[in-house]
C-alpha atoms as a PDB file:
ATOM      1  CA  UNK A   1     -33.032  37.911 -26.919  1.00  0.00           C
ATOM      2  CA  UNK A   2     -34.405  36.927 -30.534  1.00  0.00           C
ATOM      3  CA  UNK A   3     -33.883  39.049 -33.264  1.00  0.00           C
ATOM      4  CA  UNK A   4     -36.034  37.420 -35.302  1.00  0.00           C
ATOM      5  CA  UNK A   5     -39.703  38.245 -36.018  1.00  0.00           C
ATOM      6  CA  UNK A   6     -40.845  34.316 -35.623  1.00  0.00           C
ATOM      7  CA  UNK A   7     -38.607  33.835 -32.886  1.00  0.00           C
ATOM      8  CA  UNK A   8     -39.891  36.903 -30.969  1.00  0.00           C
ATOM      9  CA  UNK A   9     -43.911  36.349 -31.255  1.00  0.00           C
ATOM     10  CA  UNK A  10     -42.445  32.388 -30.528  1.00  0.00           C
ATOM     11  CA  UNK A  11     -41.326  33.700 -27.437  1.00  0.00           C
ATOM     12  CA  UNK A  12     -43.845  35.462 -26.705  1.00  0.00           C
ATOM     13  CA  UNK A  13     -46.117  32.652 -27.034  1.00  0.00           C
ATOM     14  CA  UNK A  14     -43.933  30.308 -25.009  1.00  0.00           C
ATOM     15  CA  UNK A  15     -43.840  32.724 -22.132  1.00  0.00           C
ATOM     16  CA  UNK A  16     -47.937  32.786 -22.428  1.00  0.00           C
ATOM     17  CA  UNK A  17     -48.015  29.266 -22.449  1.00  0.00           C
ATOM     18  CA  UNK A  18     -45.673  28.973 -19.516  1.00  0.00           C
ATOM     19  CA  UNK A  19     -48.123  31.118 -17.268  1.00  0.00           C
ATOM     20  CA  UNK A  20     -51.186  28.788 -17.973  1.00  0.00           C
ATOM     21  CA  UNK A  21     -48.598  25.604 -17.203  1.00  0.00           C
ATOM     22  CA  UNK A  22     -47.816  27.312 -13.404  1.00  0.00           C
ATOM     23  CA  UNK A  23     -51.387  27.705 -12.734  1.00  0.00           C
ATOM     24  CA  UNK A  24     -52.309  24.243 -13.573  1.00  0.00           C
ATOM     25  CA  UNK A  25     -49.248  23.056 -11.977  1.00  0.00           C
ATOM     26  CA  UNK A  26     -49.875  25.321  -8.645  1.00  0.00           C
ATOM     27  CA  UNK A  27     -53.191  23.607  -8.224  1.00  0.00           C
ATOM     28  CA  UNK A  28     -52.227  20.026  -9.052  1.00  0.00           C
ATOM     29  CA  UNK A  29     -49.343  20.238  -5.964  1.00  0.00           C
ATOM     30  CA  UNK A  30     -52.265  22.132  -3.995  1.00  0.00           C
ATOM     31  CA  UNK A  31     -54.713  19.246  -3.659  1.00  0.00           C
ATOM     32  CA  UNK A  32     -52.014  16.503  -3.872  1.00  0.00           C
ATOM     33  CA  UNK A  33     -50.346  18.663  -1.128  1.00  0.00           C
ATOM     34  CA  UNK A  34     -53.736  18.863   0.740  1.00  0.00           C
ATOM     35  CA  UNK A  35     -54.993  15.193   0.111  1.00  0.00           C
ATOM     36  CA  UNK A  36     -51.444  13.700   1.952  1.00  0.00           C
ATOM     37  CA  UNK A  37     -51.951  16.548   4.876  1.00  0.00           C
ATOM     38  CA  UNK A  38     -55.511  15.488   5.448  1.00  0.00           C
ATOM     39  CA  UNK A  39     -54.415  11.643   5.355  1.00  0.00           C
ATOM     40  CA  UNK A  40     -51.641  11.773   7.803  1.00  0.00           C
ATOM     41  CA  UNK A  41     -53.828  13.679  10.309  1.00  0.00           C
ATOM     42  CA  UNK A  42     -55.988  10.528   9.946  1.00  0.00           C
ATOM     43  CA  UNK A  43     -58.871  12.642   8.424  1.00  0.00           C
ATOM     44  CA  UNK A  44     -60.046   9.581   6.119  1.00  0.00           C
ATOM     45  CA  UNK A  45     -63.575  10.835   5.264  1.00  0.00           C
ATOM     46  CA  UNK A  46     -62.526  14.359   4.556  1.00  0.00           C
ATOM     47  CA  UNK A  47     -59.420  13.059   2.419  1.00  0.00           C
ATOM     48  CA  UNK A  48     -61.588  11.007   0.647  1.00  0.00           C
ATOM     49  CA  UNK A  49     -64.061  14.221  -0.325  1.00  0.00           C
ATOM     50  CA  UNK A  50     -61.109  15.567  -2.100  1.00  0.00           C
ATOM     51  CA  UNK A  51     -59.974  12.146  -3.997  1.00  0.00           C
ATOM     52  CA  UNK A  52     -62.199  12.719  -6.992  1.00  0.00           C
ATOM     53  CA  UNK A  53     -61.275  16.674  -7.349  1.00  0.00           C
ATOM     54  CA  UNK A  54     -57.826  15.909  -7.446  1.00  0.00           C
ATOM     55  CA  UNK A  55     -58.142  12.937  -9.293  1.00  0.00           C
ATOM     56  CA  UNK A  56     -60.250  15.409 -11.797  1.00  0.00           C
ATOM     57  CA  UNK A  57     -56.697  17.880 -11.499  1.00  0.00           C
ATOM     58  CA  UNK A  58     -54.984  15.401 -12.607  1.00  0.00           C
ATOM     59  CA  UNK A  59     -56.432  14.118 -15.234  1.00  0.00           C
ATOM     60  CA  UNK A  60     -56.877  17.979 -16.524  1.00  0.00           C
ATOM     61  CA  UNK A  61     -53.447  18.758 -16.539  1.00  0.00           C
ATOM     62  CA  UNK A  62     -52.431  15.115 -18.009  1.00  0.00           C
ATOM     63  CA  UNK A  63     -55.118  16.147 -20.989  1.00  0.00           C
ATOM     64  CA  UNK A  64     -52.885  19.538 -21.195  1.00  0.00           C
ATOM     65  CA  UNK A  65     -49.919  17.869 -22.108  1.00  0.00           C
ATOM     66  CA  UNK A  66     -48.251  19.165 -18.258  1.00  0.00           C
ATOM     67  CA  UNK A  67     -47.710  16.074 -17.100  1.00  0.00           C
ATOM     68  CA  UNK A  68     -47.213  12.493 -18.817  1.00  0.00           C
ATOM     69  CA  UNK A  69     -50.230  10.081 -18.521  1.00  0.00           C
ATOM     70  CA  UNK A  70     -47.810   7.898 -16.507  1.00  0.00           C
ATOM     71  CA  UNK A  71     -46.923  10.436 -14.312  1.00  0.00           C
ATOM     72  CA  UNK A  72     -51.118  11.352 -13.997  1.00  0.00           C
ATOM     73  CA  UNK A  73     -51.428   7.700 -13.243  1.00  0.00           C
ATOM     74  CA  UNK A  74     -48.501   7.544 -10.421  1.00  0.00           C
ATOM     75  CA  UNK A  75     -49.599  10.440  -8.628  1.00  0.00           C
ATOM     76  CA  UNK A  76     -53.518   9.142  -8.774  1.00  0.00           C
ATOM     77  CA  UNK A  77     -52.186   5.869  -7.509  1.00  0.00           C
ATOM     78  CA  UNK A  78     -50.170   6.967  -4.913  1.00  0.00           C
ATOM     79  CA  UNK A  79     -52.884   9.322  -3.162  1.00  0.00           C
ATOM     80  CA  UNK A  80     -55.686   6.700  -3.234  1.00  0.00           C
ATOM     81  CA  UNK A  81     -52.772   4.331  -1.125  1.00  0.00           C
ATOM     82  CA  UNK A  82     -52.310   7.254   0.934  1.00  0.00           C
ATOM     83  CA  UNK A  83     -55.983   7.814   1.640  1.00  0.00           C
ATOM     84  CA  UNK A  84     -56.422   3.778   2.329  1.00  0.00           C
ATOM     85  CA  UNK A  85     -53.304   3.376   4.168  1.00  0.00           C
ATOM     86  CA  UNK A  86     -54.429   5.063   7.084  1.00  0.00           C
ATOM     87  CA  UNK A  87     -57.134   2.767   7.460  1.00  0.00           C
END
């Protein structure tokens, strides 16, 4: 534990930042999660719904520093293959 002043309200504000990171975190795996389940059923059209709301996850949590741009890029990539592939 700090015993600082600045360390403990810089604690305090990493542990608040943390909790926002998980939420925006739970819901980026979410989509991706449900976009991949949706394509491997062979559910193109609905998969395809959900490409731009993910995509829009994605791009929100890149903007939040969460994830690296590359990383926002890979993962956008890789579920528009996904959704494709099936075709």
């Amino acid at each position: 534990m700090p015993n600082l002043s600045a360390s403990k309200k810089s604690m305090r504000q990493s542990l608040k930042a943390q909790t926002r990171n998980y939420k925006v975190r739970d819901e980026l795996k979410k989509i991706m999660k449900d976009v991949l389940k949706l394509a491997k059923a062979g559910q193109i059209a609905e998969a395809e719904k959900l490409l731009p709301q993910a995509f829009s996850v994605i791009d929100t949590a890149m903007k939040k520093n969460i994830i690296h741009k590359n990383n926002a890029a890979r993962k956008k990539s890789r579920l528009a293959r996904a959704a494709v592939a099936v075709k």
